[in-house]
PDB file of N, CA and C in Angstrom:
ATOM      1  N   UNK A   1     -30.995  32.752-151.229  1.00  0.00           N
ATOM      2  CA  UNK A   1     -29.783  33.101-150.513  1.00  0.00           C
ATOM      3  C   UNK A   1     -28.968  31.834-150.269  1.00  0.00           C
ATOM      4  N   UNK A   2     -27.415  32.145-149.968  1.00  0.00           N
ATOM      5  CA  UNK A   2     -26.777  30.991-149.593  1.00  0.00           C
ATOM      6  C   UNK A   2     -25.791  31.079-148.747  1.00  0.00           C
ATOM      7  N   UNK A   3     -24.633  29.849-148.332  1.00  0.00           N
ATOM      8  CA  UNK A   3     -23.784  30.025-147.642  1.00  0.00           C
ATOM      9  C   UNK A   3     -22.693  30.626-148.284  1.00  0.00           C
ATOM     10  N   UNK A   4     -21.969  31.325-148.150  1.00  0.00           N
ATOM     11  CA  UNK A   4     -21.033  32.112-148.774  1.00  0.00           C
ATOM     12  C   UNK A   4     -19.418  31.305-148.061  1.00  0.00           C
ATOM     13  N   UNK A   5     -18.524  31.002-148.628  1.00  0.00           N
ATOM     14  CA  UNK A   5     -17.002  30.163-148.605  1.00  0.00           C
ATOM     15  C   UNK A   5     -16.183  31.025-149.032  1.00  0.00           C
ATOM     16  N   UNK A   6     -15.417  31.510-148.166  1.00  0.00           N
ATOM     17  CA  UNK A   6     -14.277  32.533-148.094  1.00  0.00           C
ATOM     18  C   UNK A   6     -13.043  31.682-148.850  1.00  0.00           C
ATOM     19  N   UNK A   7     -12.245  31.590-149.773  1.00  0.00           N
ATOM     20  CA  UNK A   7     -11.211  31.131-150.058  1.00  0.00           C
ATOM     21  C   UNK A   7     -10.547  31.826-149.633  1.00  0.00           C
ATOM     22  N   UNK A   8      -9.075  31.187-148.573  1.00  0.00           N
ATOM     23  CA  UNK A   8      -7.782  31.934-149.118  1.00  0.00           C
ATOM     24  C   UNK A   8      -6.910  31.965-150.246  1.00  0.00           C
ATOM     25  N   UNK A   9      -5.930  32.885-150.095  1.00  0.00           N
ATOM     26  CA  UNK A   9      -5.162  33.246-150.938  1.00  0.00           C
ATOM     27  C   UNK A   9      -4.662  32.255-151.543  1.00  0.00           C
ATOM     28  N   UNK A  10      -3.732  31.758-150.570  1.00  0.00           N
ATOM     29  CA  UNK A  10      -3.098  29.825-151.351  1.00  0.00           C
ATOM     30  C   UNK A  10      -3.876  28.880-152.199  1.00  0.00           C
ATOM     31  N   UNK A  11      -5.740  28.605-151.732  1.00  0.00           N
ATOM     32  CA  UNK A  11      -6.382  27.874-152.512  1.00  0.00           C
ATOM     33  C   UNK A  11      -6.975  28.599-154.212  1.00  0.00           C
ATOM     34  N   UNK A  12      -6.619  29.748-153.614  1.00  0.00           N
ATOM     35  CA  UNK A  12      -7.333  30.417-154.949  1.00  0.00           C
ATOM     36  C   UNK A  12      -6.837  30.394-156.210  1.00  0.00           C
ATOM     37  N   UNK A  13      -5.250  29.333-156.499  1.00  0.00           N
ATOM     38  CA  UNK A  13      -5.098  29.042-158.022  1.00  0.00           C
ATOM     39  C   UNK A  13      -5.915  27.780-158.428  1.00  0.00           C
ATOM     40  N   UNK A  14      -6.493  27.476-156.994  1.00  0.00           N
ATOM     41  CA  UNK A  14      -7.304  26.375-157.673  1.00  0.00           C
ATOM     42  C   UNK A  14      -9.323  26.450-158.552  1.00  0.00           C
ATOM     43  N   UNK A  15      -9.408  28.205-157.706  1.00  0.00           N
ATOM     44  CA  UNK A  15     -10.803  28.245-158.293  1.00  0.00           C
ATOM     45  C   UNK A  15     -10.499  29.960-159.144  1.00  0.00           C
ATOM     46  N   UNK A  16      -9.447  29.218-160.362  1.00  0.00           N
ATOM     47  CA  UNK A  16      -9.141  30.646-160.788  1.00  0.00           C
ATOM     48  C   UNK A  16      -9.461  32.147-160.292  1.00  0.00           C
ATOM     49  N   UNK A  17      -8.601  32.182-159.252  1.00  0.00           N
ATOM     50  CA  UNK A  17      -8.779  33.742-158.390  1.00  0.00           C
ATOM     51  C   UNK A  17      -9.877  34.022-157.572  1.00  0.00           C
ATOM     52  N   UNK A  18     -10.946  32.934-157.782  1.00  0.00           N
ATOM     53  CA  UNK A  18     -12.527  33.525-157.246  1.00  0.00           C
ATOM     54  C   UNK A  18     -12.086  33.212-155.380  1.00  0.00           C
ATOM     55  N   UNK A  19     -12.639  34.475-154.834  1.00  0.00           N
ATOM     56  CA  UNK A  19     -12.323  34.512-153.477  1.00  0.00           C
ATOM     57  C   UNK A  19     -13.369  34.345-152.469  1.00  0.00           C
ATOM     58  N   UNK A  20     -14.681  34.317-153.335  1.00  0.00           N
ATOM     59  CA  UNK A  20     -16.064  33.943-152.733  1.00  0.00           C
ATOM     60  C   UNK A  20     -16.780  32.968-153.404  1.00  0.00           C
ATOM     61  N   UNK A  21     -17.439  32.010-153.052  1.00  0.00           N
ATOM     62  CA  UNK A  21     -18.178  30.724-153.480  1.00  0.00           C
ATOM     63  C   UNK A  21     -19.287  30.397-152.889  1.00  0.00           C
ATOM     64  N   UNK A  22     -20.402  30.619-153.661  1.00  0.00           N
ATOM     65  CA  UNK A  22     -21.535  29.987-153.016  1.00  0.00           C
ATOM     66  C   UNK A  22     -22.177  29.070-153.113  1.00  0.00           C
ATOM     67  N   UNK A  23     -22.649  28.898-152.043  1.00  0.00           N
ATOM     68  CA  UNK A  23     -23.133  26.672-152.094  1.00  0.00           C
ATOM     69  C   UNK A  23     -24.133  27.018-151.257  1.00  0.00           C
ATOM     70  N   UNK A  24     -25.387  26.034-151.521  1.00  0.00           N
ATOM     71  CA  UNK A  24     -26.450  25.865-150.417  1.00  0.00           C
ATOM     72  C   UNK A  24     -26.212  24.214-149.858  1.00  0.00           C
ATOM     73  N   UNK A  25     -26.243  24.313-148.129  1.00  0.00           N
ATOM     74  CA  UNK A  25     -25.792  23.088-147.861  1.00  0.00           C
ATOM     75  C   UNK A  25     -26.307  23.253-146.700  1.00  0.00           C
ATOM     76  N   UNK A  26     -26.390  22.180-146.010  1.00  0.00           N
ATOM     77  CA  UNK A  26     -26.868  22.310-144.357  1.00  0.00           C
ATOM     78  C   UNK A  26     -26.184  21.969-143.410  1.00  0.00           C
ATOM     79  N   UNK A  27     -24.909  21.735-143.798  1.00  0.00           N
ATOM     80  CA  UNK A  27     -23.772  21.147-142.966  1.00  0.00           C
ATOM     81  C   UNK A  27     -22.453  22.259-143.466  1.00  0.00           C
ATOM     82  N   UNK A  28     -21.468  22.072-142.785  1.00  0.00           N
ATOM     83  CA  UNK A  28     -20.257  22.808-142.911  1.00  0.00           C
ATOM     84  C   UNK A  28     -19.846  21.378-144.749  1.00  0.00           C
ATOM     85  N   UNK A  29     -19.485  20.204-143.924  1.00  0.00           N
ATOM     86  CA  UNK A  29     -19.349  18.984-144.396  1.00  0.00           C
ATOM     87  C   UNK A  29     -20.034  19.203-145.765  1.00  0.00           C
ATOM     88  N   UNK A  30     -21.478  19.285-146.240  1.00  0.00           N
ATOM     89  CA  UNK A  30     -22.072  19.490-147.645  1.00  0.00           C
ATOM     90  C   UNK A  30     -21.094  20.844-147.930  1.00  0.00           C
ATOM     91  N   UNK A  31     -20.856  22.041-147.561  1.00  0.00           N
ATOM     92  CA  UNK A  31     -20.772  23.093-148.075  1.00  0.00           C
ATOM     93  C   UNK A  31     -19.490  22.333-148.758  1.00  0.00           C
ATOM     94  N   UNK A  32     -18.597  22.117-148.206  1.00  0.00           N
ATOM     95  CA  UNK A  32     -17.072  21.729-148.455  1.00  0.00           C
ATOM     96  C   UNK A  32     -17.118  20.916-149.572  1.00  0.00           C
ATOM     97  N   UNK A  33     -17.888  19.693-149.493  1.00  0.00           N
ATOM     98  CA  UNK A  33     -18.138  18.469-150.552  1.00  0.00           C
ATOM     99  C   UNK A  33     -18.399  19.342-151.814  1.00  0.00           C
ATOM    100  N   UNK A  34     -19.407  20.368-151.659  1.00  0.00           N
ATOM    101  CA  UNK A  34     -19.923  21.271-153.295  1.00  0.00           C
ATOM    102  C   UNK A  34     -18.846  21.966-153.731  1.00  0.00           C
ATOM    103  N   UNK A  35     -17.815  22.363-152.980  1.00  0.00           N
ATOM    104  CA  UNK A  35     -17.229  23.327-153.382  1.00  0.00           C
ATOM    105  C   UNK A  35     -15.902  22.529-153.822  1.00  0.00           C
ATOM    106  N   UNK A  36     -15.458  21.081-153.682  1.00  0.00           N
ATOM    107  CA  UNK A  36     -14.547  20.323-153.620  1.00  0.00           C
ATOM    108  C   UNK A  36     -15.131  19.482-155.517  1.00  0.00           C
ATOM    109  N   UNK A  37     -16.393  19.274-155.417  1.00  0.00           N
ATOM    110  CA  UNK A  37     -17.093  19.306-156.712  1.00  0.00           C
ATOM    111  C   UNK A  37     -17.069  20.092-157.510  1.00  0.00           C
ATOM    112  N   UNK A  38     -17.011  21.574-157.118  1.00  0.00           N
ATOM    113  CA  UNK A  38     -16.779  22.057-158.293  1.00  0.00           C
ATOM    114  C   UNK A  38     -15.251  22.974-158.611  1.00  0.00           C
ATOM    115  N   UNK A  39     -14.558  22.417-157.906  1.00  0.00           N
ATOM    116  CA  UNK A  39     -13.314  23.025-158.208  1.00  0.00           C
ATOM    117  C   UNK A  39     -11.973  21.254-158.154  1.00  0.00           C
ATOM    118  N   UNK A  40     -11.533  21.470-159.248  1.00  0.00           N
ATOM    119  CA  UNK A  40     -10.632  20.290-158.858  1.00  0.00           C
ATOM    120  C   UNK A  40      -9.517  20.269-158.328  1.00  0.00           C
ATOM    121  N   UNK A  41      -9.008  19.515-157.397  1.00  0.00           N
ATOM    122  CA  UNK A  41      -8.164  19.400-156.837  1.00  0.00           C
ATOM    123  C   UNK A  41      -8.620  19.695-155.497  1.00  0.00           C
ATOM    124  N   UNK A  42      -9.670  20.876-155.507  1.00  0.00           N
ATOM    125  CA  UNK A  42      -9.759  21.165-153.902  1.00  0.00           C
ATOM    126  C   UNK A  42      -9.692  20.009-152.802  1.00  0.00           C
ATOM    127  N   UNK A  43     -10.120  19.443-153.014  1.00  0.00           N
ATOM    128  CA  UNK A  43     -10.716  18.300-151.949  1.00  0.00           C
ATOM    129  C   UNK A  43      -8.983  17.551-151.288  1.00  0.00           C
ATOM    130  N   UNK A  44      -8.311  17.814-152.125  1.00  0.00           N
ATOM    131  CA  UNK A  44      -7.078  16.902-152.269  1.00  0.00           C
ATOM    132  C   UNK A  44      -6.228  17.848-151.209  1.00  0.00           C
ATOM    133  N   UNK A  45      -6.929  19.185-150.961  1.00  0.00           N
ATOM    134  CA  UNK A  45      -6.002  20.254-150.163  1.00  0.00           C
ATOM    135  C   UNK A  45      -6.893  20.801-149.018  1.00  0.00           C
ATOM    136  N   UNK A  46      -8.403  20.285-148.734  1.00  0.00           N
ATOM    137  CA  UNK A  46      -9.107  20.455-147.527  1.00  0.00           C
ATOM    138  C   UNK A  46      -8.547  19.179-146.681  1.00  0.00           C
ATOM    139  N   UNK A  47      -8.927  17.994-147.455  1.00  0.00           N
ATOM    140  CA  UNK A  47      -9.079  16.631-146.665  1.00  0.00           C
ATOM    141  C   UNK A  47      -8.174  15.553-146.796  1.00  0.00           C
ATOM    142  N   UNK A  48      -7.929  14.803-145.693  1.00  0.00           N
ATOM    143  CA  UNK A  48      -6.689  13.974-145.378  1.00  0.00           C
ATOM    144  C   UNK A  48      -7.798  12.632-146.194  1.00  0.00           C
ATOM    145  N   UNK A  49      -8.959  12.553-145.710  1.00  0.00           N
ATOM    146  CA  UNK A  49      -9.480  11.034-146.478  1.00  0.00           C
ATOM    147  C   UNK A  49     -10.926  11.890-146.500  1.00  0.00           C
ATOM    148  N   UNK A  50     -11.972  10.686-146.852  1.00  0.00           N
ATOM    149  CA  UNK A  50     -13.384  11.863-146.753  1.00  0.00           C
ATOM    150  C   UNK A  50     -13.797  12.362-145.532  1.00  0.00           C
ATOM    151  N   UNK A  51     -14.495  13.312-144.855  1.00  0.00           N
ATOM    152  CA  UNK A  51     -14.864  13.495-143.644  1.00  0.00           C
ATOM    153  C   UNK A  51     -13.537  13.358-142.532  1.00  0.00           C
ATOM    154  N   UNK A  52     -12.376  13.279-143.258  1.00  0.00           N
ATOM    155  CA  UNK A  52     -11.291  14.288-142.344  1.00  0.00           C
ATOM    156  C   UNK A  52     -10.414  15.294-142.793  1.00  0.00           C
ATOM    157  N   UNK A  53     -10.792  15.812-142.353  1.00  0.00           N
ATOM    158  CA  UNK A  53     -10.044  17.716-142.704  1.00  0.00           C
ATOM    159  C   UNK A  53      -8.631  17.211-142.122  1.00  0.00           C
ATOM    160  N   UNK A  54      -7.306  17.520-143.704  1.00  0.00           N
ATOM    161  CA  UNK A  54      -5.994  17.903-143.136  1.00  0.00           C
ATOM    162  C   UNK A  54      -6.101  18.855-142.124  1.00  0.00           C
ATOM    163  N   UNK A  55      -5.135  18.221-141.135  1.00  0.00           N
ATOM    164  CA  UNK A  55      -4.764  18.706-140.185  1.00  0.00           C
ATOM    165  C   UNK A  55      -4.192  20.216-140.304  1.00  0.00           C
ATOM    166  N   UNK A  56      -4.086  20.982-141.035  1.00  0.00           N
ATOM    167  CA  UNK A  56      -3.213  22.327-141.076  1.00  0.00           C
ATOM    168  C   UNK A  56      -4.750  23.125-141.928  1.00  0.00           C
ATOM    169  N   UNK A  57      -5.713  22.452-141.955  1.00  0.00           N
ATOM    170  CA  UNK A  57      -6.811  23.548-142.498  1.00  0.00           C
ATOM    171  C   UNK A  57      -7.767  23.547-141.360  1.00  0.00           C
ATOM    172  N   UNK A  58      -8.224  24.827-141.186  1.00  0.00           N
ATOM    173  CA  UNK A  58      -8.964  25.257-139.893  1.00  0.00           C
ATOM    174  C   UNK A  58     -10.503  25.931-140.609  1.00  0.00           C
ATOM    175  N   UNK A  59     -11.364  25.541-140.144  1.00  0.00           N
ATOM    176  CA  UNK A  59     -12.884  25.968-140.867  1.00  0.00           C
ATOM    177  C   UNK A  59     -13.484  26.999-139.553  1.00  0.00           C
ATOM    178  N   UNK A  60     -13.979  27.669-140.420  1.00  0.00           N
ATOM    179  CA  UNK A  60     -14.829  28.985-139.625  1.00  0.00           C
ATOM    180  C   UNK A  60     -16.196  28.964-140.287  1.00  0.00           C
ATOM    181  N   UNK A  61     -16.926  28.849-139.087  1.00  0.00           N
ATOM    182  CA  UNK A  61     -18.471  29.315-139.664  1.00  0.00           C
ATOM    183  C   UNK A  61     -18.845  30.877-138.935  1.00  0.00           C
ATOM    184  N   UNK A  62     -18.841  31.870-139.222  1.00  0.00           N
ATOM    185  CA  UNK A  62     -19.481  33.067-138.514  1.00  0.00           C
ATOM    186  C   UNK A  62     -18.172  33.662-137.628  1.00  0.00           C
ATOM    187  N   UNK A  63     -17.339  32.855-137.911  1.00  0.00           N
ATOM    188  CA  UNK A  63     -16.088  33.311-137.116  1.00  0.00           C
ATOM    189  C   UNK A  63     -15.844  32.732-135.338  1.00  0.00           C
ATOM    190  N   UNK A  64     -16.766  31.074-135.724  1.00  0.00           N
ATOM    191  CA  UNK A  64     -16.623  30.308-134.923  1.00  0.00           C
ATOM    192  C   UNK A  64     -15.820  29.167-135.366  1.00  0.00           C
ATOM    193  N   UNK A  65     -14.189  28.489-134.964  1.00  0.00           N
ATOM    194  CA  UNK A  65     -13.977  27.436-134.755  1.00  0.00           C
ATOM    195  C   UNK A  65     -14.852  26.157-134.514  1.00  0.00           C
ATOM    196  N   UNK A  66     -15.128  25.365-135.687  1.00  0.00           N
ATOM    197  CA  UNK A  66     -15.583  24.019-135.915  1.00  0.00           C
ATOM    198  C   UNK A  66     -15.071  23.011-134.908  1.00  0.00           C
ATOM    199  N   UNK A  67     -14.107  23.381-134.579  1.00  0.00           N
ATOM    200  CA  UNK A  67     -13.468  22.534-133.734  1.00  0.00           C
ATOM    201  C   UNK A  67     -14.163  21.949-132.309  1.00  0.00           C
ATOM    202  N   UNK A  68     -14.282  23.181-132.395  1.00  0.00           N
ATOM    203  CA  UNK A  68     -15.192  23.401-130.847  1.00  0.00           C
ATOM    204  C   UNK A  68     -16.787  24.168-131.112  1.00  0.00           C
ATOM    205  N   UNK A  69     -17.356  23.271-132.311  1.00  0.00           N
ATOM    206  CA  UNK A  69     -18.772  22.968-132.334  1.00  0.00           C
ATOM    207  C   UNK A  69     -18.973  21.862-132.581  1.00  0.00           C
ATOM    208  N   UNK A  70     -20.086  21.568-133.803  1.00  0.00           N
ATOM    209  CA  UNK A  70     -19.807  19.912-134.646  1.00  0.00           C
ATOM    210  C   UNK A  70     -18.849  19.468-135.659  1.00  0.00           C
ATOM    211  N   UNK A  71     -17.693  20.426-135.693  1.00  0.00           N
ATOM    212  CA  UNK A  71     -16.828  19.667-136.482  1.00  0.00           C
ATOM    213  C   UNK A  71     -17.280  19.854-137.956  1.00  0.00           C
ATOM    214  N   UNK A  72     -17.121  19.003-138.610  1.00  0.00           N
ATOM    215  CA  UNK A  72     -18.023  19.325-140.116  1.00  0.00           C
ATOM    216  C   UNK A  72     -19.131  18.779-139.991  1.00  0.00           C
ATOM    217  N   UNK A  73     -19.957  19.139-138.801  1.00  0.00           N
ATOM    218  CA  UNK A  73     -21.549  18.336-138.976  1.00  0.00           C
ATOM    219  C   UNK A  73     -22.229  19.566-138.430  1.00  0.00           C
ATOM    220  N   UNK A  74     -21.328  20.983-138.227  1.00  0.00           N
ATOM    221  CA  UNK A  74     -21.900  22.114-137.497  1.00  0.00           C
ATOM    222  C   UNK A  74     -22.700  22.262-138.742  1.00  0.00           C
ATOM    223  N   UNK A  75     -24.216  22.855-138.179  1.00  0.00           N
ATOM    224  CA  UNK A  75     -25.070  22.996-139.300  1.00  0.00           C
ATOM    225  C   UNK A  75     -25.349  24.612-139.336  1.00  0.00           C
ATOM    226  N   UNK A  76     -25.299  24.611-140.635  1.00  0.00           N
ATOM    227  CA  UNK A  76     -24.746  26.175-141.399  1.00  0.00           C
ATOM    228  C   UNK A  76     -26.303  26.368-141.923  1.00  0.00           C
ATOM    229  N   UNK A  77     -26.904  27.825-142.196  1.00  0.00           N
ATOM    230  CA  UNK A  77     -27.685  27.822-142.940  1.00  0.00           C
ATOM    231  C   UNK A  77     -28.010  29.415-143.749  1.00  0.00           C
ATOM    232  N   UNK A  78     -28.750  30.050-144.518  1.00  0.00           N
ATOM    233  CA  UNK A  78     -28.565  31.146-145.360  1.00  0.00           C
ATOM    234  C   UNK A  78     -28.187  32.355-145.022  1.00  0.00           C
ATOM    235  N   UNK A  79     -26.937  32.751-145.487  1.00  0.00           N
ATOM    236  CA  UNK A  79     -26.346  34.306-144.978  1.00  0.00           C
ATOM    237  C   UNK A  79     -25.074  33.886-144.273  1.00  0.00           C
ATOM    238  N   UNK A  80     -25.162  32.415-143.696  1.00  0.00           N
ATOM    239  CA  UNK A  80     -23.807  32.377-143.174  1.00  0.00           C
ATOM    240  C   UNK A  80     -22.441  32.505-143.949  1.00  0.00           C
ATOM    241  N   UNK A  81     -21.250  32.422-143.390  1.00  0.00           N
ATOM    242  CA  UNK A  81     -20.001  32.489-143.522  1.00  0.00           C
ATOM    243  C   UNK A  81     -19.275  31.612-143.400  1.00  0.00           C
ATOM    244  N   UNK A  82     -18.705  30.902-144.217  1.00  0.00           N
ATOM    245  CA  UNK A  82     -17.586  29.836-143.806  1.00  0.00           C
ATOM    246  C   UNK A  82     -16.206  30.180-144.424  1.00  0.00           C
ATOM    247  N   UNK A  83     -15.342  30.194-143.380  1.00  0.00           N
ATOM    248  CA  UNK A  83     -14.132  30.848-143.887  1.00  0.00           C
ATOM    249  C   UNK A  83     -12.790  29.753-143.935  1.00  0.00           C
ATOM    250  N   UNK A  84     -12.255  29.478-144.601  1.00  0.00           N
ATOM    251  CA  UNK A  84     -11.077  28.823-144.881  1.00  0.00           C
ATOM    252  C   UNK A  84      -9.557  29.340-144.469  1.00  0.00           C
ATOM    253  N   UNK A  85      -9.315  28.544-143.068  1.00  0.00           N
ATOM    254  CA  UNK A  85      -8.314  29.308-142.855  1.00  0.00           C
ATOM    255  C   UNK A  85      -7.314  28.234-143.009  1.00  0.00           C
ATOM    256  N   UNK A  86      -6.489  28.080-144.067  1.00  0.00           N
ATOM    257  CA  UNK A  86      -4.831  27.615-143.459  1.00  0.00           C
ATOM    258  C   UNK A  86      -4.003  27.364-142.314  1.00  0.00           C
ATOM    259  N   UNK A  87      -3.644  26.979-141.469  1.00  0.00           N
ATOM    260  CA  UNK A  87      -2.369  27.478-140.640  1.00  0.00           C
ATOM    261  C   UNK A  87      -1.141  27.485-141.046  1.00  0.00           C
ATOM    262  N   UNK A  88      -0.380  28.075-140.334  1.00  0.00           N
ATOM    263  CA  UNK A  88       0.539  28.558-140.261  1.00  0.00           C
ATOM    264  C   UNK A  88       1.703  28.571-139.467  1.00  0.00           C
ATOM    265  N   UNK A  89       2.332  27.572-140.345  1.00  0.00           N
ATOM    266  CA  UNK A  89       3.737  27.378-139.045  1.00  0.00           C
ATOM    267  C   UNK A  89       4.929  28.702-139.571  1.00  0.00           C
ATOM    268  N   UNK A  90       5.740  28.333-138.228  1.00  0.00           N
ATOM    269  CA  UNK A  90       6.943  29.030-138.341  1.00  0.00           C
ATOM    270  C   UNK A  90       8.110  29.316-137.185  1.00  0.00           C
ATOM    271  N   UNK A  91       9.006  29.464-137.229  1.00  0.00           N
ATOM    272  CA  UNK A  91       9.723  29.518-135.828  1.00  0.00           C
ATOM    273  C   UNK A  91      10.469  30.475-136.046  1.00  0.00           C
TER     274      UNK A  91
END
């Protein structure tokens, strides 16, 4: 079994259409790194440098904000969910 990575819509011309991705990892941080490995460009549209997430991408594990756990050191493990959310401006 593994962690399962929700793509959104916007990242998904980068892993030709695929909207689910699975990686075994023990960190939010590994899941992201595998999935940034095997898709190119990703990494260039999660992260501002390594181990910092652009500011306008928001990570979900289980449909918990990273923010307010460990950040990308929250440790994930089989069956979970990590979801890729975008934000979203607008006025």
């Amino acid at each position: 079994m593994a962690v399962k990575i929700r793509i959104p819509t916007p990242l998904r011309q980068l892993t030709k259409g695929v909207d689910l991705v699975e990686v075994s990892a023990g960190n939010v941080e590994g899941a992201l790194q595998q999935l940034c490995a095997k898709y190119a460009g990703m990494d260039k549209r999660l992260f501002k440098q390594p181990g910092e997430l652009n500011r306008f991408v928001n990570i979900y594990v289980n449909d918990e904000d990273i923010r307010f756990l460990e950040n990308l050191r929250t440790p994930i493990q089989d069956g979970d969910d990590v979801s890729i959310v975008p934000a979203i401006a607008g006025g």
